[in-house]
Protein backbone atom coordinates (compact mmCIF):
# COMPACT_ATOMS: atom_id res chain seq x y z
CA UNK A 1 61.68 -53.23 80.65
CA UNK A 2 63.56 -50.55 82.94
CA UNK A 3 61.59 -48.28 85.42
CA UNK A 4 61.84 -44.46 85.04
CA UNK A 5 64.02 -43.47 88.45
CA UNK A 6 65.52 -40.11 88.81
CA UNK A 7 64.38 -37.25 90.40
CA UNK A 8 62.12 -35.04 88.45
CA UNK A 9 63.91 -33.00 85.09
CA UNK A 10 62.18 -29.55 85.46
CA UNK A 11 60.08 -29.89 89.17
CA UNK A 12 60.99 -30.78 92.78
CA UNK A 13 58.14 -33.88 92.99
CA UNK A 14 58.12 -37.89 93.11
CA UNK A 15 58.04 -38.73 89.55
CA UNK A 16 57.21 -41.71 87.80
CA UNK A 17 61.10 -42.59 87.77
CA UNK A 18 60.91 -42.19 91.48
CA UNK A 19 57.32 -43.45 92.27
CA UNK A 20 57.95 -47.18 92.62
CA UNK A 21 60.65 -46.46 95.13
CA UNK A 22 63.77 -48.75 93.91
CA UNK A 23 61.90 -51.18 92.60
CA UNK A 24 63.26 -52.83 89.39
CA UNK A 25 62.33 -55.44 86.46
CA UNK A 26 64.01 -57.74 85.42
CA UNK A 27 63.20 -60.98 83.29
CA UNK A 28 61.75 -63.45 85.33
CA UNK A 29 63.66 -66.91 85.80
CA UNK A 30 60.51 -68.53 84.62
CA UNK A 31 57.95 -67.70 81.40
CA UNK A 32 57.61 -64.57 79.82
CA UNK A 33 56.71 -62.56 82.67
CA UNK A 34 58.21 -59.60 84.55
CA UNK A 35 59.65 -60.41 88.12
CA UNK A 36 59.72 -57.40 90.35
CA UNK A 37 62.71 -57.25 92.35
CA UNK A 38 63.25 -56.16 95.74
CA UNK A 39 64.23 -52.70 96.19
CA UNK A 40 63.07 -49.47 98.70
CA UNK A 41 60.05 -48.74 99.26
CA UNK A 42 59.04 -46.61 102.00
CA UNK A 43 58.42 -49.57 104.83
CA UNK A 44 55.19 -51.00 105.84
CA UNK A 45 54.05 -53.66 108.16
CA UNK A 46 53.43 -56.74 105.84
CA UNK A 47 50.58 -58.81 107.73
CA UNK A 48 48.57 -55.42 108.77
CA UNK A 49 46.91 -52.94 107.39
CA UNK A 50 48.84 -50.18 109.19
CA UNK A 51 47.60 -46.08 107.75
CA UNK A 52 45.46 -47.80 105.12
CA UNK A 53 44.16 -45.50 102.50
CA UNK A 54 40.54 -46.29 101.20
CA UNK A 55 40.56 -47.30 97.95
CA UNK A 56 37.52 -46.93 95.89
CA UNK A 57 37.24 -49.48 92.64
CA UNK A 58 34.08 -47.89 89.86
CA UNK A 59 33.17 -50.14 87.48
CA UNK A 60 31.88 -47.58 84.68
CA UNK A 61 33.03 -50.06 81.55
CA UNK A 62 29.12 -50.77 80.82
CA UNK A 63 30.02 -53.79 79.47
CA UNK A 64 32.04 -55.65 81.44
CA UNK A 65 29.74 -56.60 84.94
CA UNK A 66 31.36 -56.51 88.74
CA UNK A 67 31.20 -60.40 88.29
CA UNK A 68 33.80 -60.61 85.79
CA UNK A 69 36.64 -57.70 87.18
CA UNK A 70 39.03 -58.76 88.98
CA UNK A 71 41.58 -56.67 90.83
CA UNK A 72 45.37 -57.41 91.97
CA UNK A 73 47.50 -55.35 94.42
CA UNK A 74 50.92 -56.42 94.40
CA UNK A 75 54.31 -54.40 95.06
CA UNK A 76 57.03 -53.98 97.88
CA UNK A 77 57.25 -52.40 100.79
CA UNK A 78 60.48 -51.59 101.09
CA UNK A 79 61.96 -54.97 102.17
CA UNK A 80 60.35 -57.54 100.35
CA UNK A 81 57.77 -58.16 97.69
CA UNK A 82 54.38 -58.14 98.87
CA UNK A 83 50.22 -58.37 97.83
CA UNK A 84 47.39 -57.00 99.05
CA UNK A 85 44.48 -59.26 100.40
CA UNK A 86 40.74 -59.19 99.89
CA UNK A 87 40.63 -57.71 103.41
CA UNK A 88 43.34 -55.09 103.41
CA UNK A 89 45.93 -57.23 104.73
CA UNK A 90 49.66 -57.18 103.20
CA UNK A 91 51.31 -60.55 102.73
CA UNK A 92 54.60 -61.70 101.11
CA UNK A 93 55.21 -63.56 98.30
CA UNK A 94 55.90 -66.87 98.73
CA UNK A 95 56.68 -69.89 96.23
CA UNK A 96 53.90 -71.68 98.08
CA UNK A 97 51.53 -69.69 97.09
CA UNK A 98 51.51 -70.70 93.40
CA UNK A 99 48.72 -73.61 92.92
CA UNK A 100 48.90 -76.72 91.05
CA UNK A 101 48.46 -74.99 87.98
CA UNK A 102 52.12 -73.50 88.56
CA UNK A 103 50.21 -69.61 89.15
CA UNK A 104 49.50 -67.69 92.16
CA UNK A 105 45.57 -66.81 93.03
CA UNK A 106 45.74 -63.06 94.38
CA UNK A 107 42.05 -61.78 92.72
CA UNK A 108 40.48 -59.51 94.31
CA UNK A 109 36.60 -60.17 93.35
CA UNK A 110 34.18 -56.75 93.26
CA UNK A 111 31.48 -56.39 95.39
CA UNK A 112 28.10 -57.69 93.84
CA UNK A 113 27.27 -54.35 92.71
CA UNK A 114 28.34 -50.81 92.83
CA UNK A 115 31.53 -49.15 94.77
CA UNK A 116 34.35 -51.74 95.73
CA UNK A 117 36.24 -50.37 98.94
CA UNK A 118 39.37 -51.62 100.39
CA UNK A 119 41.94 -50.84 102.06
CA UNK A 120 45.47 -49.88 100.63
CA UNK A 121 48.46 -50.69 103.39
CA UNK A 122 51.74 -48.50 102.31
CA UNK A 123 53.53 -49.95 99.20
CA UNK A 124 54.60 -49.51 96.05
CA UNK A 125 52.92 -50.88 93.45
CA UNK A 126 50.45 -51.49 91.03
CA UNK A 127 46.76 -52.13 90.61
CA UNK A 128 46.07 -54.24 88.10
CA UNK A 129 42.33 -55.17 86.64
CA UNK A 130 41.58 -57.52 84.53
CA UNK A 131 38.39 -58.29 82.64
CA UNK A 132 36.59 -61.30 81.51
CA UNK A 133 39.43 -63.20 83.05
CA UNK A 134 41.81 -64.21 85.53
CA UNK A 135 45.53 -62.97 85.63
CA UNK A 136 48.38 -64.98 85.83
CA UNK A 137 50.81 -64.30 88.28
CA UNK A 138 54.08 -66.71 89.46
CA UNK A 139 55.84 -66.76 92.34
CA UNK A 140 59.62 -66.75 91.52
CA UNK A 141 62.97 -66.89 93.07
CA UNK A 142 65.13 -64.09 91.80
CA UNK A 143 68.94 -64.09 91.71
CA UNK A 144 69.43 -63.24 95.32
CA UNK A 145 67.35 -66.24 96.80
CA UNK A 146 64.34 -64.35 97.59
CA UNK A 147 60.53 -64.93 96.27
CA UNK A 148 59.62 -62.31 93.86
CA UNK A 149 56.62 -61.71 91.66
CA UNK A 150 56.30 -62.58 87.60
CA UNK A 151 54.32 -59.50 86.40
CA UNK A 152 52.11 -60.05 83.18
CA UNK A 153 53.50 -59.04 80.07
CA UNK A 154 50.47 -58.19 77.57
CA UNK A 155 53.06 -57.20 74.76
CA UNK A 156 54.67 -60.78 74.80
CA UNK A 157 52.35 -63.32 72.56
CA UNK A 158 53.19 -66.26 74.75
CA UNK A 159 53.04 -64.89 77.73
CA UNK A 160 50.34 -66.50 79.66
CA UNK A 161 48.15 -63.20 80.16
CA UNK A 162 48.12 -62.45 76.67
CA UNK A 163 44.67 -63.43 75.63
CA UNK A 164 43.06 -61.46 78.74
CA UNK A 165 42.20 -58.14 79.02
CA UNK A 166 43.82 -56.33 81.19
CA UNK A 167 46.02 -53.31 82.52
CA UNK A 168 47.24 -51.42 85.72
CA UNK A 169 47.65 -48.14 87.33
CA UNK A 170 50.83 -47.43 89.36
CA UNK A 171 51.25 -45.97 92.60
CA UNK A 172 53.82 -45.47 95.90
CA UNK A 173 51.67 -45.07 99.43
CA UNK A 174 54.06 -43.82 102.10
CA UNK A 175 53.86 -41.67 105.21
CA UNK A 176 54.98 -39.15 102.70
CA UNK A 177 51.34 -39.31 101.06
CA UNK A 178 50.17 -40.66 97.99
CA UNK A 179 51.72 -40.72 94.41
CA UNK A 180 49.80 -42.75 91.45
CA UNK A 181 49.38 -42.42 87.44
CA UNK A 182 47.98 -44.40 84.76
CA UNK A 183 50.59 -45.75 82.51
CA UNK A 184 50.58 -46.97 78.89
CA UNK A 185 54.53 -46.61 79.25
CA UNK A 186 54.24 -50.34 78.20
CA UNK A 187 50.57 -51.09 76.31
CA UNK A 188 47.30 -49.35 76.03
CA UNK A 189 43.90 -51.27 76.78
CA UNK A 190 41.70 -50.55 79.64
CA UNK A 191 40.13 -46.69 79.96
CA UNK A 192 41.48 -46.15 83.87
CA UNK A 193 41.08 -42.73 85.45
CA UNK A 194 42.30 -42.42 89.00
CA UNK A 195 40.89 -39.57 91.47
CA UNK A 196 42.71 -38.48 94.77
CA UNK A 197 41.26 -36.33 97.37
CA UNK A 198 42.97 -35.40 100.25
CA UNK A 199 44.62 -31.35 100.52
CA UNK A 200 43.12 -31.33 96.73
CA UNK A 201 40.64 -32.92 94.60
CA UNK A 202 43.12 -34.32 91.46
CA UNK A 203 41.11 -36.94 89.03
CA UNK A 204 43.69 -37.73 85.59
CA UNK A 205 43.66 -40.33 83.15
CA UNK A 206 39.92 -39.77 81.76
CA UNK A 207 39.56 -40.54 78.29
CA UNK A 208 36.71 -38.59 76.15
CA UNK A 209 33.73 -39.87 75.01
CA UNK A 210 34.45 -42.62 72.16
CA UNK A 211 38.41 -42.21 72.78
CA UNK A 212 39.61 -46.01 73.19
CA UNK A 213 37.93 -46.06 69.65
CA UNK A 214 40.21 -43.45 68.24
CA UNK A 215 43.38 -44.94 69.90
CA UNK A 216 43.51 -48.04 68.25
CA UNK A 217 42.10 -46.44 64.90
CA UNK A 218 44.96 -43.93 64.87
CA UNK A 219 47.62 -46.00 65.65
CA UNK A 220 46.19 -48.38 63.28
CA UNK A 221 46.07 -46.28 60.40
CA UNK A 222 49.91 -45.41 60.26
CA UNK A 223 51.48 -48.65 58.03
CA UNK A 224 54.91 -48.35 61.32
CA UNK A 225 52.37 -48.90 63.75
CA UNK A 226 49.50 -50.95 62.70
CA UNK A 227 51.15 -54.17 63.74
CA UNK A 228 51.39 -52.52 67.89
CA UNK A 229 46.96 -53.02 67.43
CA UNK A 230 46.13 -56.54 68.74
CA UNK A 231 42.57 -56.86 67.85
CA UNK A 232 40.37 -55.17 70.28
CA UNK A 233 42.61 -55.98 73.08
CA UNK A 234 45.16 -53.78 73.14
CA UNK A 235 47.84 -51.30 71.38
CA UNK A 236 51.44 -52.02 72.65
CA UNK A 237 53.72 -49.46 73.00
CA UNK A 238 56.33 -49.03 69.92
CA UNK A 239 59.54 -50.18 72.36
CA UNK A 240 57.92 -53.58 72.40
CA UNK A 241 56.76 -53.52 69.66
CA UNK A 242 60.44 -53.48 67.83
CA UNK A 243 61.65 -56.03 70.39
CA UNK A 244 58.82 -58.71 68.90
CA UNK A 245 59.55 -57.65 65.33
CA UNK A 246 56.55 -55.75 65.04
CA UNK A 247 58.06 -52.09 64.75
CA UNK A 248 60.86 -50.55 62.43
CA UNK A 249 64.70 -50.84 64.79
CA UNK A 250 65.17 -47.63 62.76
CA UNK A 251 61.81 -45.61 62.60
CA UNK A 252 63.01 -42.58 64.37
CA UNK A 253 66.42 -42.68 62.94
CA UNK A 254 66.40 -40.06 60.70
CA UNK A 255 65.06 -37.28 63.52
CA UNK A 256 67.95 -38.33 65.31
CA UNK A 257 70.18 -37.81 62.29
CA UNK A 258 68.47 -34.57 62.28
CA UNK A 259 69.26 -33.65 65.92
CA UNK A 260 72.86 -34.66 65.60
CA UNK A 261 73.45 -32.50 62.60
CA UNK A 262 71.42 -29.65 64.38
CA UNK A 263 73.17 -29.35 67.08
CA UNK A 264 76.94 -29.58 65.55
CA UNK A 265 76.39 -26.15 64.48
CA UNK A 266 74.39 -24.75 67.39
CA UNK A 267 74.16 -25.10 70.93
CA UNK A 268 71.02 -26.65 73.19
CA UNK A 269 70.04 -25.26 75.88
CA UNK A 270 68.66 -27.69 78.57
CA UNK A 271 67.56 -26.37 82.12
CA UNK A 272 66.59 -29.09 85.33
CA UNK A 273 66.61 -27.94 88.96
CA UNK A 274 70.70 -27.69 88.95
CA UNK A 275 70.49 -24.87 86.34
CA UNK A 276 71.24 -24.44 82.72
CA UNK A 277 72.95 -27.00 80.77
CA UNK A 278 74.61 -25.75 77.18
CA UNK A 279 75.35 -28.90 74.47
CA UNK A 280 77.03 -29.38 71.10
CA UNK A 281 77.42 -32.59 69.11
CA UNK A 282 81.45 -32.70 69.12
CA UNK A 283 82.64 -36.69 67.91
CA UNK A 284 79.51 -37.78 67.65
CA UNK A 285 78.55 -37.34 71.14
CA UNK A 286 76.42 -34.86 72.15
CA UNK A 287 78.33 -33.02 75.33
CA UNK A 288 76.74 -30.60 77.83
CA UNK A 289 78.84 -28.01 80.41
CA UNK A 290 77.29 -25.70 82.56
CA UNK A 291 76.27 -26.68 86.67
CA UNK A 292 78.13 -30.00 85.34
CA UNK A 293 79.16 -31.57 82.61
CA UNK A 294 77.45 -34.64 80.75
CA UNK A 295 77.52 -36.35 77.21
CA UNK A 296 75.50 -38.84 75.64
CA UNK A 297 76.27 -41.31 72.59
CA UNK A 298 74.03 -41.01 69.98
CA UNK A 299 70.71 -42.87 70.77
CA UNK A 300 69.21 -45.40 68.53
CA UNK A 301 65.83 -45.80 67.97
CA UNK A 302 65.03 -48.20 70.47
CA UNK A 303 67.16 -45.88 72.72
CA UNK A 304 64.95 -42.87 72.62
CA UNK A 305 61.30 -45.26 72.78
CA UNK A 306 62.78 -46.78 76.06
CA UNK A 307 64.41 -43.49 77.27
CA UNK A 308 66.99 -46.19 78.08
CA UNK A 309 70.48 -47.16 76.86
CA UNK A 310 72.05 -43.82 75.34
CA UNK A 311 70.03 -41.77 77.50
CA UNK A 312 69.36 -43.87 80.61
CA UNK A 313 68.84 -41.33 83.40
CA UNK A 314 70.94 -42.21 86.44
CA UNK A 315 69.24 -41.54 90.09
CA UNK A 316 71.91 -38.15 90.48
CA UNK A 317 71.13 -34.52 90.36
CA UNK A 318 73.12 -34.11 87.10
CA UNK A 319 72.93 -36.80 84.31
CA UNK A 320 69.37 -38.31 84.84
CA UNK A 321 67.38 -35.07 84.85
CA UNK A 322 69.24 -34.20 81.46
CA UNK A 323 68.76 -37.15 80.22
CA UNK A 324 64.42 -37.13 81.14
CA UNK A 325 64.41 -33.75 79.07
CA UNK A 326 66.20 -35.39 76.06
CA UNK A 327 64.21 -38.17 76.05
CA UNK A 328 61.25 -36.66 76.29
CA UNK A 329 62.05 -34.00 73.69
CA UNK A 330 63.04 -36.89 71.57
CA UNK A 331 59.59 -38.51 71.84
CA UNK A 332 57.81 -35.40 71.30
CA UNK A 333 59.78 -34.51 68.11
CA UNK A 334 60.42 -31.06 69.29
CA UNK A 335 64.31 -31.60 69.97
CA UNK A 336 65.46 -30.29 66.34
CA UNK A 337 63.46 -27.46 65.78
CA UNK A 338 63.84 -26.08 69.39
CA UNK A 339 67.27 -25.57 71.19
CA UNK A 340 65.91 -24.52 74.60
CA UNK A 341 64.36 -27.47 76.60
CA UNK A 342 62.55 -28.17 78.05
CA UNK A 343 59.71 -27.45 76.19
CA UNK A 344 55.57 -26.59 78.31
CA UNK A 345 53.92 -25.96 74.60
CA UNK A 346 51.65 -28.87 73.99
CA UNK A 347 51.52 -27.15 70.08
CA UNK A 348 54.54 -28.18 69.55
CA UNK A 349 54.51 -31.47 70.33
CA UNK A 350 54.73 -34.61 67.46
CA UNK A 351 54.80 -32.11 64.53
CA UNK A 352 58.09 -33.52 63.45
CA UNK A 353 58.65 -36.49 60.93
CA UNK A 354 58.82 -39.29 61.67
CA UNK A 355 56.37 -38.72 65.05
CA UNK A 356 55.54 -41.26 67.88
CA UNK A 357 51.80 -41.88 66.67
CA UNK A 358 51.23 -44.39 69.71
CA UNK A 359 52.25 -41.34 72.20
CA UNK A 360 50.14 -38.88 70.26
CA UNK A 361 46.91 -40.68 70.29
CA UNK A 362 47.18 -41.33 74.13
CA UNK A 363 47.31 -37.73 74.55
CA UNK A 364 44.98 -36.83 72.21
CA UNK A 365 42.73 -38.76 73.76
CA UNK A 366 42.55 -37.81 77.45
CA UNK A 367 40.43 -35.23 78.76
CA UNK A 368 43.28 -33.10 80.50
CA UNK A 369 45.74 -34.04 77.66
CA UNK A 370 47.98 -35.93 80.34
CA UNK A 371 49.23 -39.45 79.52
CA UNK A 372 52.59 -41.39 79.86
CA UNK A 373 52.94 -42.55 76.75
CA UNK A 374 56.51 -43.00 77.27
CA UNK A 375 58.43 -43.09 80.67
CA UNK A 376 59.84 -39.49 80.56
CA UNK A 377 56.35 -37.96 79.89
CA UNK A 378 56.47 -36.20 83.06
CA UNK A 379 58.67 -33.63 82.23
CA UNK A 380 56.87 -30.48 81.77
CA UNK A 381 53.86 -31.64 83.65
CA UNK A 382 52.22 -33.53 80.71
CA UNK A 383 51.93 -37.20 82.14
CA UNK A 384 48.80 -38.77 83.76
CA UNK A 385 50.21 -38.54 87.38
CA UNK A 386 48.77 -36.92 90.65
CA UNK A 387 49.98 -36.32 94.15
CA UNK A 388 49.02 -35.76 97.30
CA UNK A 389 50.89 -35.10 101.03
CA UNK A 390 47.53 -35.45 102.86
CA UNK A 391 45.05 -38.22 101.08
CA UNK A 392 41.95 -39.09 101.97
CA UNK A 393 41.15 -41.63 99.59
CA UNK A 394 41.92 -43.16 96.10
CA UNK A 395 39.20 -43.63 93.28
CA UNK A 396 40.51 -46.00 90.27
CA UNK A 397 37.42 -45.81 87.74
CA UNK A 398 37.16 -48.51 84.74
CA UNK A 399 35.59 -45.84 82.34
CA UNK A 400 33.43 -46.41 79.26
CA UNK A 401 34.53 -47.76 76.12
């Protein structure tokens, strides 16, 4: 898995792609895991709990009790990877910690009952929670020496943290302010919703009444994506899915066909912050002049789900923002049928054949019709994500299920 990291397509904001701040995963050198790598972060003083941010934990599952959640704050802060203690405090990773069991112990228990408050030290992360069980988490050394952190990976069946339920929200805390979104960029399980006072009161990621329901019955009823439904655990996104055999290599193969052939006899229009970018399909690649000029290889299946390989999106003012609208106008099936992108009308999203079910029924089932069902769902505004220059505080909310 690749993070999102370019500036944002359409809007001047800190985007998904930028949120995490540099960081970057890789495989880890042991088990199935992800190990997050050291990258730039926005600084903070590991060992204190320097311009914390209180952050509220709501247990509103009503069936899971505060006995059984536990939480996990891990990220970097700009020099090193780092977790958050019980108490607020930031600490580095360290091969030590892992017990004799080979696994790190970083749970953060609830209180007995109600509201959990504690304090969030700048980072860039992610909170995870996990229910009925206890995460696994390794202390690694990655190729540079340094200890580094193997993330679950719930779409992997041997990975360690496959039989618990679990999932995460993502976030960067800086002195810039606070940026955070619920992601289910990589698998769908837990109802979070994440509120964020501070200049504004923002809440996004709340699912309607009965909604986890409907997720895994949609997805399930479409013969491509049954097989992404483990259980009542989770739905893993479609990219993974094809990586474990699970999902058609060539499911969206002929809408790209479709594209390509569009677009050799018309021109796409794609506008970002540097202006107005016109494309044709000329040798198979699809080529773009305008404030600069940019052309992508035709993107495979796996290609668009990953909004990776053909149309990775560079950190630059040129290429990446080009390349967030594509994708994203890829996933949405709206590409073909409309040559000026991007595109703000939610109507017009997954009409096309073949559509992304799994990114469908995420937004279909959110109360503000927000989700990131795939990384470059921010463009246009339509991804679970909220911002604020001047926070207060942080609510993450296990809802209903």
């Amino acid at each position: 898995m690749s993070m999102r990291k370019l500036p944002g397509a359409h809007r001047a904001r800190l985007s998904r792609r930028t949120f995490l701040g540099g960081l970057t995963l890789t495989a880890a050198s042991a088990g199935t895991g992800l190990a997050l790598t050291s990258g730039s972060a926005g600084g903070a003083e590991s060992g204190s709990a320097a311009a914390g941010l209180p952050l509220k934990i709501v247990n509103n599952t009503g069936q899971y009790g505060n006995s059984s959640i536990r939480i996990y704050i891990v990220g970097n802060d700009g020099t090193r990877q780092v977790r958050v203690t019980p108490d607020g405090q930031l600490r580095p990773v360290a091969l030590a910690d892992n017990g004799p069991d080979g696994y790190t112990d970083y749970a953060i228990p609830l209180a007995g009952s109600g509201t959990t408050t504690l304090n969030l030290p700048h980072l860039s992360g992610r909170i995870y929670v996990a229910l009925g069980g206890e995460l696994k988490f390794k202390a690694v050394e990655d190729g540079n020496g340094n200890a580094a952190l193997a993330y679950p990976a719930g779409w992997v069946e041997s990975d360690p943290n496959y039989p618990v339920l679990h999932d995460c929200a993502e976030f960067t805390h800086n002195a810039d302010g606070m940026f955070c979104n619920t992601t289910m960029v990589d698998m769908f399980s837990v109802p979070l919703a994440i509120r964020l006072t501070g200049a504004a009161d923002q809440t996004t990621g709340t699912l309607k009444d009965g909604a986890r329901d409907r997720v895994f019955a949609d997805v399930g009823a479409v013969s491509e994506f049954a097989p992404l439904v483990v259980g009542d655990r989770r739905v893993i996104a479609p990219g993974h899915g094809l990586d474990a055999g699970l999902f058609p290599a060539d499911y969206l193969d002929p809408y790209i066909d479709r594209v390509w052939s569009t677009y050799a006899g018309r021109d796409l229009h794609v506008t970002t912050n540097a202006g107005t970018f016109t494309g044709r399909v000329r040798g198979d690649r699809l080529t773009f002049t305008g404030p600069g000029e940019v052309s992508f290889a035709r993107p495979s299946t796996r290609d668009v789900l990953f909004c990776h390989g053909a149309l990775a999106a560079p950190n630059d003012p040129i290429t990446g923002p080009v390349a967030a609208v594509l994708g994203a106008a890829f996933n949405r099936t709206t590409l073909a049928a409309i040559d000026r992108q991007p595109t703000d009308d939610p109507a017009a999203f997954y009409q096309g054949e073949p559509t992304h079910h799994y990114s469908k029924a995420l937004h279909a089932a959110t109360v503000d019709g927000k989700a990131y069902g795939f990384a470059f769902d921010d463009v246009a505004g339509f991804a679970s994500y909220i911002q604020d220059h001047a926070p207060r505080e942080l609510t993450l909310t296990l809802t209903p299920f």
